[in-house]
PDB file of N, CA and C in Angstrom:
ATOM      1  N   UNK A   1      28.848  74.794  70.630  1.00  0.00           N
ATOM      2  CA  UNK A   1      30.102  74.612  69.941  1.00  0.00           C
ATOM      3  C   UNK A   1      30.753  73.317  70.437  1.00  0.00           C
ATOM      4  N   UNK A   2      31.512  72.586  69.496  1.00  0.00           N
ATOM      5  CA  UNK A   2      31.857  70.996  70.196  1.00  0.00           C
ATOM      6  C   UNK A   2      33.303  71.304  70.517  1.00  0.00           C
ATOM      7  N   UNK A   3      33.903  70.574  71.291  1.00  0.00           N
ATOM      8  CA  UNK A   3      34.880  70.494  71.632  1.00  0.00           C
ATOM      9  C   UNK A   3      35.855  70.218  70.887  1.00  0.00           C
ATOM     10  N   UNK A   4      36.046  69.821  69.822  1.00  0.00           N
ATOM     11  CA  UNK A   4      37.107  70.179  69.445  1.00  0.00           C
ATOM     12  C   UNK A   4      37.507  71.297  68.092  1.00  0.00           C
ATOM     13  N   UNK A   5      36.144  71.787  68.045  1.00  0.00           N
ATOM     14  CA  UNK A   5      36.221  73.237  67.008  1.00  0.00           C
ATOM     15  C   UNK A   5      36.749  74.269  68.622  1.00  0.00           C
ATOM     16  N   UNK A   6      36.514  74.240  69.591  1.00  0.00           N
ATOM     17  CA  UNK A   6      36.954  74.764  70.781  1.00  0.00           C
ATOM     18  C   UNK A   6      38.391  74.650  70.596  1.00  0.00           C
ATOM     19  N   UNK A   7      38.944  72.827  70.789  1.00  0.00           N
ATOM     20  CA  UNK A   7      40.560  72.999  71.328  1.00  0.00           C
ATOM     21  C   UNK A   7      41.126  73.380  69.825  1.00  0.00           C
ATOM     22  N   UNK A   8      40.163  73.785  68.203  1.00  0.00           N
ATOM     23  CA  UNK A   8      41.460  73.834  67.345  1.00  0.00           C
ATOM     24  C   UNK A   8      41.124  75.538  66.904  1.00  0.00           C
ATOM     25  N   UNK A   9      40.206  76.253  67.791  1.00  0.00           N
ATOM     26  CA  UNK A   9      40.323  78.146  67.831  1.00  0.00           C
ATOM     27  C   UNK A   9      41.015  78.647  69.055  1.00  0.00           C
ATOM     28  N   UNK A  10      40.521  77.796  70.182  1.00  0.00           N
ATOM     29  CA  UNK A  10      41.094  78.300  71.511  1.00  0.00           C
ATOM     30  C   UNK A  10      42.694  77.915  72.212  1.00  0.00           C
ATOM     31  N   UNK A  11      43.055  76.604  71.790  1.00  0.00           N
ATOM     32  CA  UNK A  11      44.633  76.229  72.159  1.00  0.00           C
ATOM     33  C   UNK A  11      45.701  77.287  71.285  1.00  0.00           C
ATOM     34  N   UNK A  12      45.343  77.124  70.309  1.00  0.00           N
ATOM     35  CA  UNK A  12      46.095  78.181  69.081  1.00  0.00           C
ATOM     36  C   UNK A  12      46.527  79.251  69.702  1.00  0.00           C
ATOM     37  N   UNK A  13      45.380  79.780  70.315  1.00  0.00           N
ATOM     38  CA  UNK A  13      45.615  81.732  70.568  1.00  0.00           C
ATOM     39  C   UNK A  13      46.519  81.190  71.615  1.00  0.00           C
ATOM     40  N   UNK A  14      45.828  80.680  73.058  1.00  0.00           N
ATOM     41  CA  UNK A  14      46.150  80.733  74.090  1.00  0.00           C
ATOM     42  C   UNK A  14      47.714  80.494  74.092  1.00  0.00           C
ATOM     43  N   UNK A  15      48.197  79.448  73.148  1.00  0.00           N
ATOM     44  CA  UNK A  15      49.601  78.930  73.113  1.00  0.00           C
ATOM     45  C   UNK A  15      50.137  79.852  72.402  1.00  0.00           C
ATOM     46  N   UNK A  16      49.889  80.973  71.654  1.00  0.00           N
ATOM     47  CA  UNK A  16      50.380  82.021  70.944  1.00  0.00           C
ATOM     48  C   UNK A  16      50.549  83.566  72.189  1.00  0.00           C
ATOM     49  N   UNK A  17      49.674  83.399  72.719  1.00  0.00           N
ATOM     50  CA  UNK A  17      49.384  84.377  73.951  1.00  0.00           C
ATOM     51  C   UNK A  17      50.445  83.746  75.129  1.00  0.00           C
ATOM     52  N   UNK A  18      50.835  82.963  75.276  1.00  0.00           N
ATOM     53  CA  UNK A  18      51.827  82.552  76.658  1.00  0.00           C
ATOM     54  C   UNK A  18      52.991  82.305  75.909  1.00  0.00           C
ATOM     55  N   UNK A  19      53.197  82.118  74.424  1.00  0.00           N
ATOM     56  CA  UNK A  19      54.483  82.504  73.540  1.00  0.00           C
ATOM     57  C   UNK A  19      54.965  83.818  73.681  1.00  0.00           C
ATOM     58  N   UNK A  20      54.075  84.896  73.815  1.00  0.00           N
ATOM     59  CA  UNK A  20      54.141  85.742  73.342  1.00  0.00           C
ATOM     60  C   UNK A  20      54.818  86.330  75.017  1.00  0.00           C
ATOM     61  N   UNK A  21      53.864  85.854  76.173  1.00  0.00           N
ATOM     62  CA  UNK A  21      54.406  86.337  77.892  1.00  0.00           C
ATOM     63  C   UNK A  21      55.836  85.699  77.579  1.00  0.00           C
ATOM     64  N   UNK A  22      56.174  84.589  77.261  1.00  0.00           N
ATOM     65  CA  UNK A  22      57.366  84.064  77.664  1.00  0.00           C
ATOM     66  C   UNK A  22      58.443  84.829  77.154  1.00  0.00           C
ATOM     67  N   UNK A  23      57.966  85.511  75.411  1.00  0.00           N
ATOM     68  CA  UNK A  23      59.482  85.850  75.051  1.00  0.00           C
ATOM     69  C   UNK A  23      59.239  87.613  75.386  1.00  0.00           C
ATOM     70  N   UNK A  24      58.419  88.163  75.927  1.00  0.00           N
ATOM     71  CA  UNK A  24      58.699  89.128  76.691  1.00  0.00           C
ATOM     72  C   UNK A  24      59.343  89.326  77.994  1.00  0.00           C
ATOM     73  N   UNK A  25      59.334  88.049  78.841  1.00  0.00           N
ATOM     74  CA  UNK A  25      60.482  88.444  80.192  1.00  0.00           C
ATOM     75  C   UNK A  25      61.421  87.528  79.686  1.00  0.00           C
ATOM     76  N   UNK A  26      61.670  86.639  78.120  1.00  0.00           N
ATOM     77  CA  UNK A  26      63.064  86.348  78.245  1.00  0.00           C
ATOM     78  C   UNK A  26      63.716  87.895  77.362  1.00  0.00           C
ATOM     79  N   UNK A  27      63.010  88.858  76.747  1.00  0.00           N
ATOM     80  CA  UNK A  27      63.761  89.834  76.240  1.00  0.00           C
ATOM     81  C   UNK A  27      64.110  91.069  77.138  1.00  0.00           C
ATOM     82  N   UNK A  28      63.943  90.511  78.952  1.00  0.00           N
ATOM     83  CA  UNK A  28      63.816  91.798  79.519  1.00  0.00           C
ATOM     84  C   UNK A  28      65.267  91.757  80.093  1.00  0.00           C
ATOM     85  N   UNK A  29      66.027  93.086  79.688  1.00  0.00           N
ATOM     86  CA  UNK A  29      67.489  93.323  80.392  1.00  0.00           C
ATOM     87  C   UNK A  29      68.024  92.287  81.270  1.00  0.00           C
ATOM     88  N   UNK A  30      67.009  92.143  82.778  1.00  0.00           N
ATOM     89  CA  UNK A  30      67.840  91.756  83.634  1.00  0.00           C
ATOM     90  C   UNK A  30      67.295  90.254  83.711  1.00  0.00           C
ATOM     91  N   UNK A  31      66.653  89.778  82.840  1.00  0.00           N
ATOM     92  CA  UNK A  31      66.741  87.925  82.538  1.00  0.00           C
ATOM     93  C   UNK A  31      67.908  87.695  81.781  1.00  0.00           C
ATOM     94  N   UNK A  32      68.553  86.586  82.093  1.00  0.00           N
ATOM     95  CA  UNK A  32      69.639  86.230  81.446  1.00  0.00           C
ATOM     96  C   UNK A  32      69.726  84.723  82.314  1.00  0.00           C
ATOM     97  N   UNK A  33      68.519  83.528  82.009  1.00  0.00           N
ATOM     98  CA  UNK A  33      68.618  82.311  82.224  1.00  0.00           C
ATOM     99  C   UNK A  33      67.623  81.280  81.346  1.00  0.00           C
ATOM    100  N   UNK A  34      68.697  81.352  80.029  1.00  0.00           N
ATOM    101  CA  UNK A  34      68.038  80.640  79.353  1.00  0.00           C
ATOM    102  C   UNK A  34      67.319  79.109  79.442  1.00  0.00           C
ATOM    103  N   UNK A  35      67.761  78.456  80.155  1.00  0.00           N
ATOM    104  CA  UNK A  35      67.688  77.002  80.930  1.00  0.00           C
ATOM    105  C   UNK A  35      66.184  77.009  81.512  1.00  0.00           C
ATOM    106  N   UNK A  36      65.853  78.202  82.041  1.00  0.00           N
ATOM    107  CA  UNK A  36      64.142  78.581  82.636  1.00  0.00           C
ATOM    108  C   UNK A  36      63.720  78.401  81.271  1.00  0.00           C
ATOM    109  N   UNK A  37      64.030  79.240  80.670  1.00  0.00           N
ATOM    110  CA  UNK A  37      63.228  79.772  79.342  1.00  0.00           C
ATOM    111  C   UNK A  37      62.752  78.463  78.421  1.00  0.00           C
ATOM    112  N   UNK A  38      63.761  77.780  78.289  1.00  0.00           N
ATOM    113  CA  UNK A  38      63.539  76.049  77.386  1.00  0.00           C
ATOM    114  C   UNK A  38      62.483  75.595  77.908  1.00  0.00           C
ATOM    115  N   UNK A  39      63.415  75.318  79.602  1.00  0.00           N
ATOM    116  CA  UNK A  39      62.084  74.590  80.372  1.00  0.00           C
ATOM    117  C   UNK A  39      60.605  74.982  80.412  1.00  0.00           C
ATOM    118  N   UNK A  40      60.217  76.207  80.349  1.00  0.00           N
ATOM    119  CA  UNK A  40      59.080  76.891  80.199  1.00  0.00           C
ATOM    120  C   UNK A  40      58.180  76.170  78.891  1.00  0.00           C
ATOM    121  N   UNK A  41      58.855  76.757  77.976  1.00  0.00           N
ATOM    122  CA  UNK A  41      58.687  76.234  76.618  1.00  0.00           C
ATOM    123  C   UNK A  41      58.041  74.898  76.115  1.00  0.00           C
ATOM    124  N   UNK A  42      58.953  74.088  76.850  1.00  0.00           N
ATOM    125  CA  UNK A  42      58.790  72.775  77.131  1.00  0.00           C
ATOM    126  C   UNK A  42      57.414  72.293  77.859  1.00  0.00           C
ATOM    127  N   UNK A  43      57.438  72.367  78.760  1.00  0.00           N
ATOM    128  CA  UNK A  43      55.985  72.261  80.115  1.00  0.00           C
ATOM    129  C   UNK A  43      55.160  72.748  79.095  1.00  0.00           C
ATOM    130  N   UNK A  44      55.170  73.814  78.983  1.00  0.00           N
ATOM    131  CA  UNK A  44      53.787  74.920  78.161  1.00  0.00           C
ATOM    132  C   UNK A  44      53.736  73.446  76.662  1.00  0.00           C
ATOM    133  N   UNK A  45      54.494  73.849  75.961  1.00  0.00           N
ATOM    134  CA  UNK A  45      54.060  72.891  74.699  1.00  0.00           C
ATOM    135  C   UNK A  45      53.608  71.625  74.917  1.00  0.00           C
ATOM    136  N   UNK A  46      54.465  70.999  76.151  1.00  0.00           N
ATOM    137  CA  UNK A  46      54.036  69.184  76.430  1.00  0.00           C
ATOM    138  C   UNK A  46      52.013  69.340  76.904  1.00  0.00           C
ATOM    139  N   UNK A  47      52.210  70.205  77.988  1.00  0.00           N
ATOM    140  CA  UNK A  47      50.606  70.404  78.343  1.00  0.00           C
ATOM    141  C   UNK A  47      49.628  70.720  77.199  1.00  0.00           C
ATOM    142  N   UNK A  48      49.657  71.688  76.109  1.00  0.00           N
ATOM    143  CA  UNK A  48      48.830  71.680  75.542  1.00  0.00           C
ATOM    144  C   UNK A  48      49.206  70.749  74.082  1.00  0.00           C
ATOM    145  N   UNK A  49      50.336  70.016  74.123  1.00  0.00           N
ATOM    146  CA  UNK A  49      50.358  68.915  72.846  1.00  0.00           C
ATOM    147  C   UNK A  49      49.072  68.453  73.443  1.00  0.00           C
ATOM    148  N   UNK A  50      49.063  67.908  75.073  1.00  0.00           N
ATOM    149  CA  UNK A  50      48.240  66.821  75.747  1.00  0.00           C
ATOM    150  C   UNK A  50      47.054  66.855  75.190  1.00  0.00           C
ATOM    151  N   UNK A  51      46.260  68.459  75.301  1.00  0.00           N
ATOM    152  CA  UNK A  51      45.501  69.054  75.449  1.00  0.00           C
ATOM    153  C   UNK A  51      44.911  68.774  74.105  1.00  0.00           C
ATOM    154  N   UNK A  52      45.608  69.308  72.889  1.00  0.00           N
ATOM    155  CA  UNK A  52      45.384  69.134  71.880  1.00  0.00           C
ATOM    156  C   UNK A  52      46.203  67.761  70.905  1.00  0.00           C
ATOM    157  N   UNK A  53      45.648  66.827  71.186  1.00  0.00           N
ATOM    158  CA  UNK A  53      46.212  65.751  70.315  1.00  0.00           C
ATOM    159  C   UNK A  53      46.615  65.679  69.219  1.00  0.00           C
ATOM    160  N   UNK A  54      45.391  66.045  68.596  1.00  0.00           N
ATOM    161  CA  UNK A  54      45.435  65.785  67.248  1.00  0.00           C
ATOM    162  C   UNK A  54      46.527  66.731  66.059  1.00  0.00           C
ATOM    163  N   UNK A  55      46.582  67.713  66.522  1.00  0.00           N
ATOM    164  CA  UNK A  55      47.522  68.668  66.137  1.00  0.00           C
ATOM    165  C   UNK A  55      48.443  69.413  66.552  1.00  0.00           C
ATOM    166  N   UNK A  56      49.657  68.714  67.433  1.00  0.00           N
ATOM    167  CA  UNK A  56      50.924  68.925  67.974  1.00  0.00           C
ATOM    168  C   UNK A  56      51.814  70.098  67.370  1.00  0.00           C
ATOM    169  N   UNK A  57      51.994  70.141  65.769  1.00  0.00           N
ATOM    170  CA  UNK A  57      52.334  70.906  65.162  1.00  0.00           C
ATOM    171  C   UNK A  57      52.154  72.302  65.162  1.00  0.00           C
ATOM    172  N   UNK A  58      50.677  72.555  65.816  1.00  0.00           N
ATOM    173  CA  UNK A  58      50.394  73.965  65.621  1.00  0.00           C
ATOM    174  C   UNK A  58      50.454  74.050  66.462  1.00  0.00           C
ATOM    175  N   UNK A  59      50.695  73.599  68.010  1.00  0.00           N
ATOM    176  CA  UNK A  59      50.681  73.747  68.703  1.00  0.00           C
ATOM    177  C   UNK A  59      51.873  74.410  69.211  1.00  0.00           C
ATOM    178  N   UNK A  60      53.220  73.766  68.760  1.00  0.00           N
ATOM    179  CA  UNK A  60      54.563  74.313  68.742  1.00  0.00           C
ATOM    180  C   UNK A  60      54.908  75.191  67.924  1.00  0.00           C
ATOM    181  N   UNK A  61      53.990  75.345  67.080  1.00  0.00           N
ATOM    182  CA  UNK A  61      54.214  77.004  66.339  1.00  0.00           C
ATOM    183  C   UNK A  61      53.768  77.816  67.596  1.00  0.00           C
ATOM    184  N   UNK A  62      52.246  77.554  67.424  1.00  0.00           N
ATOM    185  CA  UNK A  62      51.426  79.065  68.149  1.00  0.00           C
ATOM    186  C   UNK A  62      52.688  79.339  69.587  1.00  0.00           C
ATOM    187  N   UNK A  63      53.157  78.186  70.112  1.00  0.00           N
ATOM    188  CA  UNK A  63      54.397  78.688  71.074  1.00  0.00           C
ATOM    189  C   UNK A  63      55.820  79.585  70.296  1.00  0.00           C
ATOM    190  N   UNK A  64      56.302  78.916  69.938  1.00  0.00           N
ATOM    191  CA  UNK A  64      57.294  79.433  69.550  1.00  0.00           C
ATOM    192  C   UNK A  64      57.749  80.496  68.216  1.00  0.00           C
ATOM    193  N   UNK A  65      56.995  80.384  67.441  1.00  0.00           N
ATOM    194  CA  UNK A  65      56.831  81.712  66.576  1.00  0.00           C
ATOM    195  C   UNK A  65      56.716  83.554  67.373  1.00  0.00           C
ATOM    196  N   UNK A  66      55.692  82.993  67.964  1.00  0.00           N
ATOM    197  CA  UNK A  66      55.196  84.792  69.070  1.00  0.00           C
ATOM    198  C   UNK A  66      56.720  85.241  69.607  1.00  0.00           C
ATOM    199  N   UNK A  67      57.464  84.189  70.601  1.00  0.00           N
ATOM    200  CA  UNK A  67      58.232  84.075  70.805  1.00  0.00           C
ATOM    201  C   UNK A  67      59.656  84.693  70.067  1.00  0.00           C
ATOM    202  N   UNK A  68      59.604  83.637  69.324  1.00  0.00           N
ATOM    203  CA  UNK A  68      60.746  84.229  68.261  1.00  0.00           C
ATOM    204  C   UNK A  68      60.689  85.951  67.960  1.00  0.00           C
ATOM    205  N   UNK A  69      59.492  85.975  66.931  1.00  0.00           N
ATOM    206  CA  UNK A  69      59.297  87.471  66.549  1.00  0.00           C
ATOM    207  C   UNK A  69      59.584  88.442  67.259  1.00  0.00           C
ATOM    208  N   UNK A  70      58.783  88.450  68.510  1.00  0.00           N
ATOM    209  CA  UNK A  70      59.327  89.509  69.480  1.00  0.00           C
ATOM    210  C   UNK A  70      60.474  89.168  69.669  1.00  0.00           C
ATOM    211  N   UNK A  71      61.427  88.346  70.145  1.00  0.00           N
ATOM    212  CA  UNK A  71      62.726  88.338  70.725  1.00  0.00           C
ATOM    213  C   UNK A  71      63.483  89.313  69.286  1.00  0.00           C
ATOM    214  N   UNK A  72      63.289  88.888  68.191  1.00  0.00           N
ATOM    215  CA  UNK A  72      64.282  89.069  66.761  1.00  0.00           C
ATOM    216  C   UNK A  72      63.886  90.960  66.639  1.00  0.00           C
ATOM    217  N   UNK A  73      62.294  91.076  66.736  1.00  0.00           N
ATOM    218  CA  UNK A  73      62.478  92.251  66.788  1.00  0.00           C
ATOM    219  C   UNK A  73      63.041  93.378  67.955  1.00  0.00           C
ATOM    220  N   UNK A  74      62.998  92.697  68.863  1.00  0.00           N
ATOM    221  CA  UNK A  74      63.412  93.588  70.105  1.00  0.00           C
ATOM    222  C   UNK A  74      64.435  93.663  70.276  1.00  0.00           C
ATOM    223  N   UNK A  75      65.407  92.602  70.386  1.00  0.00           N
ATOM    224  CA  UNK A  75      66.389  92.282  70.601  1.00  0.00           C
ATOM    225  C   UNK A  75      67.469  91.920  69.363  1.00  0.00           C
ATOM    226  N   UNK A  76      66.680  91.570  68.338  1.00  0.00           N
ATOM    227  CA  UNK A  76      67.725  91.442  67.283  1.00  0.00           C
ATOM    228  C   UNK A  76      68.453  90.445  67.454  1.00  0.00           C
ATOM    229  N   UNK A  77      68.541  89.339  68.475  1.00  0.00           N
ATOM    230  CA  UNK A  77      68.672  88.063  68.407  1.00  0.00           C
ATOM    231  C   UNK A  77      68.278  86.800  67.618  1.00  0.00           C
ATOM    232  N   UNK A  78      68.677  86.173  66.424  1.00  0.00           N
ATOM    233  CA  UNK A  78      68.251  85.285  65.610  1.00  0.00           C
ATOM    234  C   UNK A  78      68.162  84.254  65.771  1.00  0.00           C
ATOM    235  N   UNK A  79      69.146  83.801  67.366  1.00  0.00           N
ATOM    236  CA  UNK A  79      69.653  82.365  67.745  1.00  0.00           C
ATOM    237  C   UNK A  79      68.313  82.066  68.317  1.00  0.00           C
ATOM    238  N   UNK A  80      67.659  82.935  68.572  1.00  0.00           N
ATOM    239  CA  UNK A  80      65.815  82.490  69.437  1.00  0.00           C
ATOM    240  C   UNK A  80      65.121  82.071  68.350  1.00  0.00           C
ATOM    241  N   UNK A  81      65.673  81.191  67.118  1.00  0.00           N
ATOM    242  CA  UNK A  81      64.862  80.318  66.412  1.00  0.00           C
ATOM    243  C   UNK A  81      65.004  79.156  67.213  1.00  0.00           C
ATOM    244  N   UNK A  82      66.171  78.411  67.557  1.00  0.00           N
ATOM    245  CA  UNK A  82      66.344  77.409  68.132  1.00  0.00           C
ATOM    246  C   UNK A  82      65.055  77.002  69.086  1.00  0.00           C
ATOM    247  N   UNK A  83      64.185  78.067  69.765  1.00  0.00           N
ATOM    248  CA  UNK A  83      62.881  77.830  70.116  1.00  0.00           C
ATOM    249  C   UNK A  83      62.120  76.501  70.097  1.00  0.00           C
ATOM    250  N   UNK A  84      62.483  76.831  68.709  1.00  0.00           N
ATOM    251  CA  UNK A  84      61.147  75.801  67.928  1.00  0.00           C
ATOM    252  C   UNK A  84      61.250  74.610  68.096  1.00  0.00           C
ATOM    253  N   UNK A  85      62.646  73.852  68.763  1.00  0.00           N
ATOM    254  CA  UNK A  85      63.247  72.250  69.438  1.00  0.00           C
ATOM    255  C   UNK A  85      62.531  72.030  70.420  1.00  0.00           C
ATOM    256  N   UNK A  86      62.832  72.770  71.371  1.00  0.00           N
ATOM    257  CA  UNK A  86      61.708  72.537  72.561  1.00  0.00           C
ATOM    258  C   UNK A  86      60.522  72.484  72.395  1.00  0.00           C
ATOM    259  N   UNK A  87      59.679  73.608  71.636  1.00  0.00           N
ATOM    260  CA  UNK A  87      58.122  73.558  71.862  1.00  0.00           C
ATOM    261  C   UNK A  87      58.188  72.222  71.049  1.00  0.00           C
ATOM    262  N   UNK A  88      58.513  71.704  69.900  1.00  0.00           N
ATOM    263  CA  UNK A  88      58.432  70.623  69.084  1.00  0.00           C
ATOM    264  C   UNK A  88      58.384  69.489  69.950  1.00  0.00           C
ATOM    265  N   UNK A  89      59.142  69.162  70.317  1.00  0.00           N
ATOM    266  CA  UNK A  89      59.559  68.515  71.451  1.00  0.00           C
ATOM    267  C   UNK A  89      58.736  68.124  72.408  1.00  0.00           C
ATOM    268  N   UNK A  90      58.118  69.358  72.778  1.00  0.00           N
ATOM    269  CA  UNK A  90      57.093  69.303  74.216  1.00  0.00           C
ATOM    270  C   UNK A  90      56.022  68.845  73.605  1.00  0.00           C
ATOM    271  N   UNK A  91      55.527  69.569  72.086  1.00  0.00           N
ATOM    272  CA  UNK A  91      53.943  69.257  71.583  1.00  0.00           C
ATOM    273  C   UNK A  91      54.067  67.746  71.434  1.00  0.00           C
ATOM    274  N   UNK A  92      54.869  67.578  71.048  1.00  0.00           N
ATOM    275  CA  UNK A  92      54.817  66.279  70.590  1.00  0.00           C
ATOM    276  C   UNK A  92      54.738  64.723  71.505  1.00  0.00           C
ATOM    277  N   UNK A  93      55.667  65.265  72.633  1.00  0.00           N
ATOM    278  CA  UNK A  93      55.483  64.350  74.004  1.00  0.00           C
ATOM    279  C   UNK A  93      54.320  64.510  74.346  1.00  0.00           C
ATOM    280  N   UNK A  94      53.825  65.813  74.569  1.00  0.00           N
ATOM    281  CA  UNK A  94      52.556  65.962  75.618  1.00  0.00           C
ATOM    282  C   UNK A  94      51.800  65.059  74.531  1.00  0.00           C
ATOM    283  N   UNK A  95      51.188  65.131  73.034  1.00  0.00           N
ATOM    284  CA  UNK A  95      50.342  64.867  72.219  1.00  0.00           C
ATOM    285  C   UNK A  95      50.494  63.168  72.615  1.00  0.00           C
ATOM    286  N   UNK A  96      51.961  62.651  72.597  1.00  0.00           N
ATOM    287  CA  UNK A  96      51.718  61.132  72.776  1.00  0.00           C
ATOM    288  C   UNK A  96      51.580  60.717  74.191  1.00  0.00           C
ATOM    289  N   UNK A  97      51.212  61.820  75.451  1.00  0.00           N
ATOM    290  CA  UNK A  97      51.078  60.781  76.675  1.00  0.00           C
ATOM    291  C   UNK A  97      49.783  61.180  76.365  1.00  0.00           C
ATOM    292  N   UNK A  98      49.199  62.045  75.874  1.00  0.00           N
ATOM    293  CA  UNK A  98      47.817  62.422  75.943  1.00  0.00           C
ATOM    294  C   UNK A  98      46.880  61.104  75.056  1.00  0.00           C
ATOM    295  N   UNK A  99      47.470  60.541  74.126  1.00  0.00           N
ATOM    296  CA  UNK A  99      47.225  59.094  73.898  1.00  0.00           C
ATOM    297  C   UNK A  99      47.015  58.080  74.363  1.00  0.00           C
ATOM    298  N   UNK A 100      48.036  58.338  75.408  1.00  0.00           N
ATOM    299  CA  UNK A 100      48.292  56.533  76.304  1.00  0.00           C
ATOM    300  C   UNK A 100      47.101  57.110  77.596  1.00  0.00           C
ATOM    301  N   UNK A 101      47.077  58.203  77.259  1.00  0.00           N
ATOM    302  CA  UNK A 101      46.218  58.166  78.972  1.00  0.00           C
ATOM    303  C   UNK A 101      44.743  58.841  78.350  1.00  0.00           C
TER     304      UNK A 101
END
């Protein structure tokens, strides 16, 4: 299998799967520091923009969608769209240092 039928089946999940850890301890009772939570978001999306160049975009979905859903269903919080700034954000930085370097 070549590498990049690899980074465009395997980044997807994985960034959907650590979307999915993140907005489970930001929906847990006694978290209440959203400032971690961005930053998280952020790191996670910039590393695998890196990772995955070519497609930054899905990259900040597969983060922040998992995310969202669970928070909206659990919590019934809607403002956890705002999500999607950061991972955007991050895919997109990480995707352009992953260029220069």
């Amino acid at each position: 299998m070549k590498w990049s039928r690899v980074k465009s089946v395997i980044l997807p999940f994985l960034a959907g799967v650590i979307g999915l850890c993140i907005g489970w301890v930001d929906s847990r009772p006694a978290w209440d520091d959203t400032g971690i939570t961005v930053g998280v978001i952020l790191i996670v999306s910039a590393f695998l923009g890196a990772v995955a160049r070519g497609r930054p975009w899905l990259v900040a979905i597969a983060v922040a969608a998992p995310l969202s859903v669970l928070e909206v269903v659990l919590t019934g919080n809607i403002a956890v769209v705002v999500s999607f700034i950061p991972a955007f954000v991050g895919a997109y930085f990480g995707a352009f240092c992953g260029r220069l370097f």
